[in-house]
N, C-alpha and C. Protein backbone atom coordinates (compact mmCIF):
# COMPACT_ATOMS: atom_id res chain seq x y z
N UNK A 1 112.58 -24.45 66.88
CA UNK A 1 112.34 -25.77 67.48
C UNK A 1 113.67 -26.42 67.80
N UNK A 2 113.56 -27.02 68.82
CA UNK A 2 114.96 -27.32 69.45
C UNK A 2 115.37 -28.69 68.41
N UNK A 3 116.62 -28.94 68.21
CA UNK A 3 117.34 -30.17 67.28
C UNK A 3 117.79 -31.15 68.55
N UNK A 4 116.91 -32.33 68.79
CA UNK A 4 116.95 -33.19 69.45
C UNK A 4 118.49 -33.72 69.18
N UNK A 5 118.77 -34.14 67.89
CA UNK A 5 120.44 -34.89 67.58
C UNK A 5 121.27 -33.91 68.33
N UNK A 6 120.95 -32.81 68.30
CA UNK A 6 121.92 -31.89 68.72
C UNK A 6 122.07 -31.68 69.95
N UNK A 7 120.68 -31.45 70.63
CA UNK A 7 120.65 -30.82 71.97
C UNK A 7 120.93 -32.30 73.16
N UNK A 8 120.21 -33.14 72.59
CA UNK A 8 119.63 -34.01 73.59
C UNK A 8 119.65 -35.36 72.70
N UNK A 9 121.07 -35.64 72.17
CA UNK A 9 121.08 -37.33 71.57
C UNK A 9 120.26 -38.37 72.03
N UNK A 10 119.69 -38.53 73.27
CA UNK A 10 119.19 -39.76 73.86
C UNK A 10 117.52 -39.06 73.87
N UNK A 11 117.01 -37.98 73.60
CA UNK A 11 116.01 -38.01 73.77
C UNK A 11 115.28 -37.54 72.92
N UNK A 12 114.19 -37.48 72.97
CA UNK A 12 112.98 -36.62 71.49
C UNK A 12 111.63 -35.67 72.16
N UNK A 13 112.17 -34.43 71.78
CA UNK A 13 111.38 -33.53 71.68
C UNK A 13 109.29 -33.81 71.53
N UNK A 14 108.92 -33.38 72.93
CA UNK A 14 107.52 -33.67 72.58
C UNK A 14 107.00 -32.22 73.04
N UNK A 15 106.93 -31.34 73.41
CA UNK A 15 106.09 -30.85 73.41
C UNK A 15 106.81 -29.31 74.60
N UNK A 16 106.48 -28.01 74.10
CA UNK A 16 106.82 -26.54 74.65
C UNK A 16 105.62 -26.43 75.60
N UNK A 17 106.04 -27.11 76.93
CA UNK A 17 104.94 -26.76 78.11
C UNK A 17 104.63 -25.27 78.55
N UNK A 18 105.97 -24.66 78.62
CA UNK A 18 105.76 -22.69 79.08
C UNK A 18 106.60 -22.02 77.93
N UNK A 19 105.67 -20.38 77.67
CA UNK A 19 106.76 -20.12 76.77
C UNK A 19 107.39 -19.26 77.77
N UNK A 20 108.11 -18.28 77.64
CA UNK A 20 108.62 -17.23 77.87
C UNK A 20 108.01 -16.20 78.66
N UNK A 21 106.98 -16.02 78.36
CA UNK A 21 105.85 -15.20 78.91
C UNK A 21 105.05 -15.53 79.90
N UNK A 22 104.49 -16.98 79.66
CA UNK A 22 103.97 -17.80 80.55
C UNK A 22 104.87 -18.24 82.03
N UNK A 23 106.16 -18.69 82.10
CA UNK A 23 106.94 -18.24 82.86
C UNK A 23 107.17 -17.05 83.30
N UNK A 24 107.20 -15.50 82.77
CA UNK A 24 107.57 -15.00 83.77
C UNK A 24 105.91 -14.34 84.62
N UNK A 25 104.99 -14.62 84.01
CA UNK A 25 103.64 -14.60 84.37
C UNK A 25 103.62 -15.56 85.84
N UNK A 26 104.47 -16.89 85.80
CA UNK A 26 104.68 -17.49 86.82
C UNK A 26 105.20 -16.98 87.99
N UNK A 27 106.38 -16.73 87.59
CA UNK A 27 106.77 -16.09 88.45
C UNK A 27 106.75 -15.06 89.35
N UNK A 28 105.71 -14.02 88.69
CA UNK A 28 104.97 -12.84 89.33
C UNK A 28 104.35 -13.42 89.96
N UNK A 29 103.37 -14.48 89.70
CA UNK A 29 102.37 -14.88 90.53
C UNK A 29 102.70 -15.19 91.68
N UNK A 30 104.29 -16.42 91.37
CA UNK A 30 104.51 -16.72 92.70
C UNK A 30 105.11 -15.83 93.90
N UNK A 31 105.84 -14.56 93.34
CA UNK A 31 106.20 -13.84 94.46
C UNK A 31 104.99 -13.13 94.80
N UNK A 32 104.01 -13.31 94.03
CA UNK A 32 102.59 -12.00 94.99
C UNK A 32 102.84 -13.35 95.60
N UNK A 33 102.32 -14.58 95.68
CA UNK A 33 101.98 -15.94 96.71
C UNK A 33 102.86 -15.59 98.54
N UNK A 34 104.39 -15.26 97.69
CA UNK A 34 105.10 -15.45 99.11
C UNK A 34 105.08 -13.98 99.67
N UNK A 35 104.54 -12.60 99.22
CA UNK A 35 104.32 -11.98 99.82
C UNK A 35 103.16 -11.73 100.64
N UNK A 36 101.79 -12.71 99.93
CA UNK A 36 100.36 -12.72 100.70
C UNK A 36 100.68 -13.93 102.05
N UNK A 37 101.37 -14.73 101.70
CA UNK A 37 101.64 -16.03 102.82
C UNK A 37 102.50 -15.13 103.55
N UNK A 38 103.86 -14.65 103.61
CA UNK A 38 104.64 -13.88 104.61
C UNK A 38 104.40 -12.67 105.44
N UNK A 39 103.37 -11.79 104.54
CA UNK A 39 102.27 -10.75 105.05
C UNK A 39 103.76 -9.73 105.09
N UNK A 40 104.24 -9.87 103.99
CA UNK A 40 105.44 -8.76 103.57
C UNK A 40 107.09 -9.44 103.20
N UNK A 41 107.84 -8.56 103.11
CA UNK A 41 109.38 -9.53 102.89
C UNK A 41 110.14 -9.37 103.87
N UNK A 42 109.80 -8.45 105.22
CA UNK A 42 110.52 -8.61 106.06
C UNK A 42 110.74 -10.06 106.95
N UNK A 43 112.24 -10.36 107.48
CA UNK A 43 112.89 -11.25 107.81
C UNK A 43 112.62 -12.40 106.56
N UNK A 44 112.72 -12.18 105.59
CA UNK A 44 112.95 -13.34 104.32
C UNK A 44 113.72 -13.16 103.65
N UNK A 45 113.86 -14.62 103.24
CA UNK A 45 115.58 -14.71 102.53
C UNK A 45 115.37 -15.52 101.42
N UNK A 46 115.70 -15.45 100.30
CA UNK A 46 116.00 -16.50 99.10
C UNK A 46 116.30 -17.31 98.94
N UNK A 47 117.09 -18.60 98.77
CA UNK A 47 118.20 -19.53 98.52
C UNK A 47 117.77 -20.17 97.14
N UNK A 48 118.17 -20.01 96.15
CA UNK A 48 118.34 -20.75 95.40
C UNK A 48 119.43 -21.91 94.74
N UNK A 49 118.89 -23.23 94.56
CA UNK A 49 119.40 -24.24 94.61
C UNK A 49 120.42 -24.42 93.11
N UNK A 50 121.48 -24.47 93.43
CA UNK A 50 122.63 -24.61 91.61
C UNK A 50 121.92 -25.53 90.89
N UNK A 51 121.49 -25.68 89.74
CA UNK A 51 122.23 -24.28 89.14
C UNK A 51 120.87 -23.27 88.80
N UNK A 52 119.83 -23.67 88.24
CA UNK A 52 118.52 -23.39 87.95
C UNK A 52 117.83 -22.46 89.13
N UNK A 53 118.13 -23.02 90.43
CA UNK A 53 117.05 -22.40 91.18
C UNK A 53 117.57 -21.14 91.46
N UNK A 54 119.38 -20.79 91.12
CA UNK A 54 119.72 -19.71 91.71
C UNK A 54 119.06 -18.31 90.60
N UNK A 55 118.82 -18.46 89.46
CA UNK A 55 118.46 -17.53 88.88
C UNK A 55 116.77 -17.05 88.90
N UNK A 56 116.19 -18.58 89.18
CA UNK A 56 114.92 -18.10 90.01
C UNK A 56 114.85 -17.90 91.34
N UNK A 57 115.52 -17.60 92.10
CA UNK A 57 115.49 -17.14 93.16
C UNK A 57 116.10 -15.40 92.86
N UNK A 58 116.98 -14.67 92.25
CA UNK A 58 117.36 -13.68 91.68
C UNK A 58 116.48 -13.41 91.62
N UNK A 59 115.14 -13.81 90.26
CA UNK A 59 114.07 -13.16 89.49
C UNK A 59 113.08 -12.74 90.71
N UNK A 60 112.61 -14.18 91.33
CA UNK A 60 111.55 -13.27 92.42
C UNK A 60 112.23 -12.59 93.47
N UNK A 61 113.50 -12.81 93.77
CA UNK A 61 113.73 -11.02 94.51
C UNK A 61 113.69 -9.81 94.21
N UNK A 62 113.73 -9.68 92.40
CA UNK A 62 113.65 -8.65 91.61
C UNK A 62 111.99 -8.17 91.69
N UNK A 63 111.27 -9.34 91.85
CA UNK A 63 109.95 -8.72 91.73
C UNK A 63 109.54 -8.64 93.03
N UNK A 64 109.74 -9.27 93.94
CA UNK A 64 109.75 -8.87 95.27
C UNK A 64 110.17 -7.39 95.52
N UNK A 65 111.22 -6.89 95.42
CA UNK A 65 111.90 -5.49 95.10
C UNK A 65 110.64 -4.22 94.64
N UNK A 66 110.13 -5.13 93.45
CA UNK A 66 109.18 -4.55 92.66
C UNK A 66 107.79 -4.48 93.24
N UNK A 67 106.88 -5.11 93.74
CA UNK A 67 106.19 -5.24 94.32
C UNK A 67 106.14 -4.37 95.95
N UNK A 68 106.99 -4.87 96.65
CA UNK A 68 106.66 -4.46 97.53
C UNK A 68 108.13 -3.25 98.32
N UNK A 69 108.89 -2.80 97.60
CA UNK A 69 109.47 -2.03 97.64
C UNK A 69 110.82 -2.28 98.41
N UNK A 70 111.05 -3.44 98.60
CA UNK A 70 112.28 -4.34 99.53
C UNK A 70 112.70 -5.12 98.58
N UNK A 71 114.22 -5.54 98.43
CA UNK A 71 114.84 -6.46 97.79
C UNK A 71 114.91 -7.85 98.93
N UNK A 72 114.37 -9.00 99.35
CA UNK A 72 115.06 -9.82 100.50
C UNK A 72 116.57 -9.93 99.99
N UNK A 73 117.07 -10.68 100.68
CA UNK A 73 118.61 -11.46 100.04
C UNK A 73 118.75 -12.36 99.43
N UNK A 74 119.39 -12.93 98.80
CA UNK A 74 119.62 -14.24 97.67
C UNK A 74 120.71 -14.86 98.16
N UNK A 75 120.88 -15.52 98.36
CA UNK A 75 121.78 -17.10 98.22
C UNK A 75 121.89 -18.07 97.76
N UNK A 76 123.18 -18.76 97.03
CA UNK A 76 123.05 -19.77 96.33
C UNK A 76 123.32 -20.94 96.96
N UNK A 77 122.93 -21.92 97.09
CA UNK A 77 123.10 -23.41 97.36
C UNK A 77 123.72 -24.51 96.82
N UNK A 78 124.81 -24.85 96.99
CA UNK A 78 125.21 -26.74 96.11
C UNK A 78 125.44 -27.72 97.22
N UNK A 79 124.28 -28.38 96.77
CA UNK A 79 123.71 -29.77 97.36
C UNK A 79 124.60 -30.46 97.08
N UNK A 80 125.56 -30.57 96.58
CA UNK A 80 125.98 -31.48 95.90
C UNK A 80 126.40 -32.89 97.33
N UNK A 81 126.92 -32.35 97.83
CA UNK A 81 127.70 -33.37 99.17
C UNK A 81 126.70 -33.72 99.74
N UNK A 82 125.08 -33.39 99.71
CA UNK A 82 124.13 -33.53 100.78
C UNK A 82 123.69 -34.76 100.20
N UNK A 83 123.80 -34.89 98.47
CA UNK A 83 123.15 -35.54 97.83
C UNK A 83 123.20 -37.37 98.20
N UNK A 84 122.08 -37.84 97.85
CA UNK A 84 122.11 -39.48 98.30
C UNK A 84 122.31 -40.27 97.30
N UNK A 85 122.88 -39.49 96.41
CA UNK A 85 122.97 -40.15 94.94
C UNK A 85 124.51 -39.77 94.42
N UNK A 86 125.22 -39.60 95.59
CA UNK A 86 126.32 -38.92 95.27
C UNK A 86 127.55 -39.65 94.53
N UNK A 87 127.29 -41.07 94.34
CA UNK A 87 128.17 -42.03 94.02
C UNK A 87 128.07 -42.21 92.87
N UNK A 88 126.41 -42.20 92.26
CA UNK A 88 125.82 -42.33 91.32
C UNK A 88 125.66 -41.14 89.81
N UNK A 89 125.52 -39.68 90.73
CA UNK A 89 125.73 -38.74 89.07
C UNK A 89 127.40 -38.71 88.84
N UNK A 90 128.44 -39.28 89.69
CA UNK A 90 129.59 -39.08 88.54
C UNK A 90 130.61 -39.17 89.79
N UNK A 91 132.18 -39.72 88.47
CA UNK A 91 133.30 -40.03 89.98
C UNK A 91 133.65 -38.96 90.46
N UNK A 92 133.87 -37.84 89.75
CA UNK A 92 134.09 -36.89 90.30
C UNK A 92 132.77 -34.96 89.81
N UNK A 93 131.89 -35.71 91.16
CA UNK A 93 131.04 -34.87 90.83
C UNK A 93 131.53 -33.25 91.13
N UNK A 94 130.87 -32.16 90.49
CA UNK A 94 131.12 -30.86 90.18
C UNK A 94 130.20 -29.89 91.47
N UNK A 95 131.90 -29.49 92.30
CA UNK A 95 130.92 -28.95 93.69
C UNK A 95 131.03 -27.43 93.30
N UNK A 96 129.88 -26.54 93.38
CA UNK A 96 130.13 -25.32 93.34
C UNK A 96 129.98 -24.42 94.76
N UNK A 97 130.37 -23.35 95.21
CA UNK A 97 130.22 -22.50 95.96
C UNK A 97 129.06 -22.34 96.48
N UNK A 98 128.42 -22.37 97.50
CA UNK A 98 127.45 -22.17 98.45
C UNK A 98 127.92 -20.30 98.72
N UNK A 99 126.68 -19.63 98.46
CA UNK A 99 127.03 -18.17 98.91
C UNK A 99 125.86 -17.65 99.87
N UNK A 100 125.68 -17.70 100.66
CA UNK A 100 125.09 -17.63 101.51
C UNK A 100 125.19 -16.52 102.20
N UNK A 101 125.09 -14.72 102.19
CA UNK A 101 125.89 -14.14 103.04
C UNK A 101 124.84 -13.64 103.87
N UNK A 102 123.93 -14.13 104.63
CA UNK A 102 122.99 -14.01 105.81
C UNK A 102 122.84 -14.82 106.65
N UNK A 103 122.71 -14.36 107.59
CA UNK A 103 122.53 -15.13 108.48
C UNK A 103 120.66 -15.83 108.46
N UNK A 104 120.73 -17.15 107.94
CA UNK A 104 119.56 -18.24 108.07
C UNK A 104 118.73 -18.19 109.32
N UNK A 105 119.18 -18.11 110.73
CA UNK A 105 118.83 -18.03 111.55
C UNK A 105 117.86 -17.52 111.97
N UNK A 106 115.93 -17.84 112.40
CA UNK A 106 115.34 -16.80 112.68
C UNK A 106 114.16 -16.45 112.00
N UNK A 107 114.85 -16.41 110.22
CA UNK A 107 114.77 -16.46 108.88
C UNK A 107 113.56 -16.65 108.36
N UNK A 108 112.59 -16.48 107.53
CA UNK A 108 112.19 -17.15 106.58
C UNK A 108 112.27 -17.59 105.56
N UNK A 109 112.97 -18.58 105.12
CA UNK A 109 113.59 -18.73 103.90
C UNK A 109 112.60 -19.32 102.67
N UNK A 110 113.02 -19.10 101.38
CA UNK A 110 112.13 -19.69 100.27
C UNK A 110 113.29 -20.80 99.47
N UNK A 111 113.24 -21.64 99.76
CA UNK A 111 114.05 -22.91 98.39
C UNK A 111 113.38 -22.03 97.53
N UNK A 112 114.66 -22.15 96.35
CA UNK A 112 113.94 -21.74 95.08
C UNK A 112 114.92 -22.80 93.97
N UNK A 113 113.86 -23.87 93.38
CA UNK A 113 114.34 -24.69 91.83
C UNK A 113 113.36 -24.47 91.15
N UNK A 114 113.97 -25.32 89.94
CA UNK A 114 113.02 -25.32 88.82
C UNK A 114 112.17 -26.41 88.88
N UNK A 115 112.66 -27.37 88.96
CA UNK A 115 111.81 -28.51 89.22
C UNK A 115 111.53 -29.48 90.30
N UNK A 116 110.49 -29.45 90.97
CA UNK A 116 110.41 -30.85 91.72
C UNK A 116 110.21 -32.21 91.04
N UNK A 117 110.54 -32.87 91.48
CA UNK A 117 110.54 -34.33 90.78
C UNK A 117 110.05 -35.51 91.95
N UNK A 118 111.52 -35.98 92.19
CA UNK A 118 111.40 -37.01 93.82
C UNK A 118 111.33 -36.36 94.87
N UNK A 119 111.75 -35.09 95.00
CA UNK A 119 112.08 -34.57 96.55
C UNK A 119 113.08 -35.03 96.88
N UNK A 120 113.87 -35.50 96.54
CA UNK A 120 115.63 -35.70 96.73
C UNK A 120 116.60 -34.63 96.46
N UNK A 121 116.33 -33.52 95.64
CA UNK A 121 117.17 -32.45 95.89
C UNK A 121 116.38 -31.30 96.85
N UNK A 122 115.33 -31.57 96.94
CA UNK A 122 115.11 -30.80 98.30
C UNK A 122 115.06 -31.18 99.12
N UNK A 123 115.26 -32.32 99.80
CA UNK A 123 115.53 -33.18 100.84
C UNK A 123 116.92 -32.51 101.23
N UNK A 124 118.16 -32.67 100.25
CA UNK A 124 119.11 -32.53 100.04
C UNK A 124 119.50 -30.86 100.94
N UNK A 125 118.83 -30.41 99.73
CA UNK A 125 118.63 -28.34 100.27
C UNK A 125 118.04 -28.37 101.63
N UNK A 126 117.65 -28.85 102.30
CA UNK A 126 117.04 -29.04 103.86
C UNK A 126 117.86 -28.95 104.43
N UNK A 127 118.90 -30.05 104.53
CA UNK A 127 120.03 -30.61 105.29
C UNK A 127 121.25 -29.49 104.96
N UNK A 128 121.29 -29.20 103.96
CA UNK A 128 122.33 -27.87 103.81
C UNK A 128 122.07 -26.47 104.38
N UNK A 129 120.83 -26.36 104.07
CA UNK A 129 120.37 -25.30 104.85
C UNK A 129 120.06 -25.01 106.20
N UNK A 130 119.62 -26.24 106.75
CA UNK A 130 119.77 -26.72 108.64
C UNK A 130 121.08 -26.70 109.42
N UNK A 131 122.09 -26.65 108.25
CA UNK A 131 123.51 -26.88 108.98
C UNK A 131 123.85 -25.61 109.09
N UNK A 132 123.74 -24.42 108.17
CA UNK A 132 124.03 -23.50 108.51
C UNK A 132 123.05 -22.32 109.61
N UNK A 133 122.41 -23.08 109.92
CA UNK A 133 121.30 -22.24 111.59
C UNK A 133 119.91 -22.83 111.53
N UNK A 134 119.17 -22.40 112.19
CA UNK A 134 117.87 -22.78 112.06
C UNK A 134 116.75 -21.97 112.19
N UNK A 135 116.55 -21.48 110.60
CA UNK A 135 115.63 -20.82 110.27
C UNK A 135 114.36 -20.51 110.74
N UNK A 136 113.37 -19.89 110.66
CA UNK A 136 112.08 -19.92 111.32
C UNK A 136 111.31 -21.16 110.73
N UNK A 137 111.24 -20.69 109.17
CA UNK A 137 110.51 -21.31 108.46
C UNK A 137 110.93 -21.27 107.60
N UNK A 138 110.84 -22.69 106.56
CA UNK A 138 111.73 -23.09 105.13
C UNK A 138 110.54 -23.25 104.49
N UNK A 139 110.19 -22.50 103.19
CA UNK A 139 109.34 -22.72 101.87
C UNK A 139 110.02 -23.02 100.95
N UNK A 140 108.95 -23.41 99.89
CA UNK A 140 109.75 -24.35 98.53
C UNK A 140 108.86 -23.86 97.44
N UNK A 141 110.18 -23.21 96.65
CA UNK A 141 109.03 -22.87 95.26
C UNK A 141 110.01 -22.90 94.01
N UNK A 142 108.91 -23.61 93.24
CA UNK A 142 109.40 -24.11 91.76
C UNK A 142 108.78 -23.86 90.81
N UNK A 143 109.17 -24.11 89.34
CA UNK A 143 108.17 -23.25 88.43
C UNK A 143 107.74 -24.86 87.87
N UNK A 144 108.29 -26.12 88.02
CA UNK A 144 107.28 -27.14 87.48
C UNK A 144 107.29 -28.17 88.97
N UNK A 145 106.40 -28.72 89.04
CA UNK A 145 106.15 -29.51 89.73
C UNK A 145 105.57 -30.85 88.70
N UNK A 146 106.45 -32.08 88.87
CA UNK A 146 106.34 -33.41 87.68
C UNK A 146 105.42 -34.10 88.26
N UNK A 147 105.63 -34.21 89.97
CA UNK A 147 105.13 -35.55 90.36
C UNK A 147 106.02 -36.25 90.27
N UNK A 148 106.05 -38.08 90.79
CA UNK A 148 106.61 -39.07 90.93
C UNK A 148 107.76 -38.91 92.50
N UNK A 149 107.12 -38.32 93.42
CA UNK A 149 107.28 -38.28 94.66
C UNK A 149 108.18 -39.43 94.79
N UNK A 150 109.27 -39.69 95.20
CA UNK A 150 110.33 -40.28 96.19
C UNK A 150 109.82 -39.91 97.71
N UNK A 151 109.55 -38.98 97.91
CA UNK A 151 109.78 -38.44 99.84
C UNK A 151 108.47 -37.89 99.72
N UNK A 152 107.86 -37.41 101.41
CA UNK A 152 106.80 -36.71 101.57
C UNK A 152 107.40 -35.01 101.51
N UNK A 153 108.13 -34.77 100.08
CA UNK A 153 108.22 -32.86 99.72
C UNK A 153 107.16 -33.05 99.40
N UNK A 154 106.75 -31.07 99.02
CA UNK A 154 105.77 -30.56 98.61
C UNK A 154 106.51 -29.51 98.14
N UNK A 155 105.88 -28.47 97.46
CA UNK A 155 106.20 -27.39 96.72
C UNK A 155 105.19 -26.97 97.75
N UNK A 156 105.83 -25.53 98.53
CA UNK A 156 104.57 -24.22 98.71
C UNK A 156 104.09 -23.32 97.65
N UNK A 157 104.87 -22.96 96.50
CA UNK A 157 104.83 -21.94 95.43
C UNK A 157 104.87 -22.90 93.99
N UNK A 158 103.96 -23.04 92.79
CA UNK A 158 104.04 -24.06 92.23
C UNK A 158 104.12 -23.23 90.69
N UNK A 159 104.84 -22.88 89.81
CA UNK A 159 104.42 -22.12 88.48
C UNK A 159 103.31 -23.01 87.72
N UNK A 160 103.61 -24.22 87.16
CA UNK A 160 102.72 -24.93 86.78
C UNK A 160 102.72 -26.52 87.36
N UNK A 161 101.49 -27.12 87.33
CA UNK A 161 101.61 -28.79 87.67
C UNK A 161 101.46 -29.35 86.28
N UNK A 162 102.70 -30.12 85.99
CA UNK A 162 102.40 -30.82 84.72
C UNK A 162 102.61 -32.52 85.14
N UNK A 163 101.87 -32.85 85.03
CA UNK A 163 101.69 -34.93 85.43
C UNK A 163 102.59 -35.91 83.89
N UNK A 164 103.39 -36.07 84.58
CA UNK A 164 104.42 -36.49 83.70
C UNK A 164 104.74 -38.53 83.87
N UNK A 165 105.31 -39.30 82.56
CA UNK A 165 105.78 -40.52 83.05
C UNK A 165 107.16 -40.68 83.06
N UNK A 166 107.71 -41.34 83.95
CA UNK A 166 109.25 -41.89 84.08
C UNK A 166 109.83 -41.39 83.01
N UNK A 167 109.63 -41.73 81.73
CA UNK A 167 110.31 -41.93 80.42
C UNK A 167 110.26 -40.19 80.18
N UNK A 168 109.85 -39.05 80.57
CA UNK A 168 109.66 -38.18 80.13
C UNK A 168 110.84 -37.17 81.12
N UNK A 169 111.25 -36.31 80.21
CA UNK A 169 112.18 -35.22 81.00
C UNK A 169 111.59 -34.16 80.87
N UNK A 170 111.51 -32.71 82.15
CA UNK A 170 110.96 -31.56 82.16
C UNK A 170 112.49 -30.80 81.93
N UNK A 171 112.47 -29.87 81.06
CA UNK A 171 113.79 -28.99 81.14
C UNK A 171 112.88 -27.77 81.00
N UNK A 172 113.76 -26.66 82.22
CA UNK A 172 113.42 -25.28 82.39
C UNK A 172 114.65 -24.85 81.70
N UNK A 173 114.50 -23.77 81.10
CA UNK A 173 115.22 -23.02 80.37
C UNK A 173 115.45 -21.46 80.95
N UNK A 174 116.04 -21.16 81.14
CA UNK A 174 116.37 -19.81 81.83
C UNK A 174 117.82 -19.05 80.79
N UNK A 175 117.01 -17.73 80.71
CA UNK A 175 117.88 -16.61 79.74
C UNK A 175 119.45 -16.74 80.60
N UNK A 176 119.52 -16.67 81.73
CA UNK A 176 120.76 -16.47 82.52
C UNK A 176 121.76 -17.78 81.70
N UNK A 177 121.17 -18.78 81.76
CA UNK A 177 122.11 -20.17 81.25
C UNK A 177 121.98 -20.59 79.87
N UNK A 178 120.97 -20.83 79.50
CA UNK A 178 120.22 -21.10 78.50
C UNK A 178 120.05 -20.01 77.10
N UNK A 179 119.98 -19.18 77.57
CA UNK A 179 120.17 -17.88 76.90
C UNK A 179 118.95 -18.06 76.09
N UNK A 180 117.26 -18.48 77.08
CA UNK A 180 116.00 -18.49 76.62
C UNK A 180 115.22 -18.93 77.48
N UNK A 181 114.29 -18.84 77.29
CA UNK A 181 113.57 -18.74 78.98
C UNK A 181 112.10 -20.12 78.45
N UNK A 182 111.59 -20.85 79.07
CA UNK A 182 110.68 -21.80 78.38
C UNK A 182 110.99 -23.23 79.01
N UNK A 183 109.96 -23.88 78.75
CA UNK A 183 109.91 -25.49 79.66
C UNK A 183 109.64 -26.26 78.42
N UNK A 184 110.19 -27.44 78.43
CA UNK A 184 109.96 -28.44 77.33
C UNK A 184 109.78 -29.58 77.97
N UNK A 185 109.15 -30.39 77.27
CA UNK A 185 108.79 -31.66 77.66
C UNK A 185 109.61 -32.95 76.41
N UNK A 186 110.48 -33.60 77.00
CA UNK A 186 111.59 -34.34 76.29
C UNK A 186 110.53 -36.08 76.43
N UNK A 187 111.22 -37.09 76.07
CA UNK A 187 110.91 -38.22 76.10
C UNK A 187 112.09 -39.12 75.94
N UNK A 188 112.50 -39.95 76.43
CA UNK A 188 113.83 -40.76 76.60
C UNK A 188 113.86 -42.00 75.66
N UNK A 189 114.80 -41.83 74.59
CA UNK A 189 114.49 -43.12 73.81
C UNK A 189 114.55 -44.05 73.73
């Protein structure tokens, strides 16, 4: 059980929404989703959003790979400069590398995060991803979807819908960063 003093001073531990299993159960599901919607993986591309979405975007190319016998490509994304809040997470916010080595153009691409929330970091991933060509078609897939809409996003690919309030934080956990894979549900004190 995670140590709130430790992990997360400002907040308190309520409740293990996915375990381990249940996530990657998600995640299978969602790449059969974008291979029944794409009617295969040809001309599709990955992008996953820093830092979270890039390792789910990895995973369903792996099962993409697996499934249907094609790896698409992966790319990573930092929103960071796109962001509308850019004044606001910090003076000197932390830009990482955009790796992108395909050409977008044409494309079908999949956003891949962990969480939707406002639709402000995929708003964000839009505008980064429009600048570098213009894709056929842009999908969006996440393994939680919170609710509390800012913008008219949507998720196309959804792992779970959990209906959440303000005061509550969703954290995805991924083995790559986290070094454990699982969703928790926090509360802000």
């Amino acid at each position: 059980m995670p140590n709130p003093s430790v992990d997360h001073p400002n907040l308190t531990f309520k409740a293990s929404l996915m375990s381990a299993t249940e996530m990657e159960r998600a995640l299978k599901r969602i790449a059969h989703e974008i291979v029944e919607r794409n009617k295969g993986v040809a001309n599709l591309g990955l992008v996953g959003i820093h830092t979270r979405g890039v390792p789910v975007a990895e995973r369903l190319a792996r099962y993409l790979k697996k499934f249907e016998g094609t790896q698409p490509p992966v790319g990573k994304l930092d929103i960071t400069l796109y962001r509308d809040d850019l004044t606001e997470i910090a003076l000197q916010p932390i830009v990482r590398k955009t790796e992108v080595d395909f050409d977008v153009h044409g494309m079908r691409i999949v956003l891949c995060d962990d969480v939707l929330y406002t639709g402000r970091t995929a708003r964000a991933a839009l505008d980064a991803l429009i600048d570098m060509g213009r894709p056929a078609s842009i999908q969006y897939a996440v393994i939680v979807d919170r609710g509390h809409r800012e913008l008219p996003i949507r998720a196309d690919y959804v792992g779970k819908n959990v209906p959440t309030s303000a005061a509550e934080v969703v954290q995805v956990k991924l083995a790559e960063i986290d070094e454990e894979d699982g969703v928790e549900l926090w509360e802000r004190a």
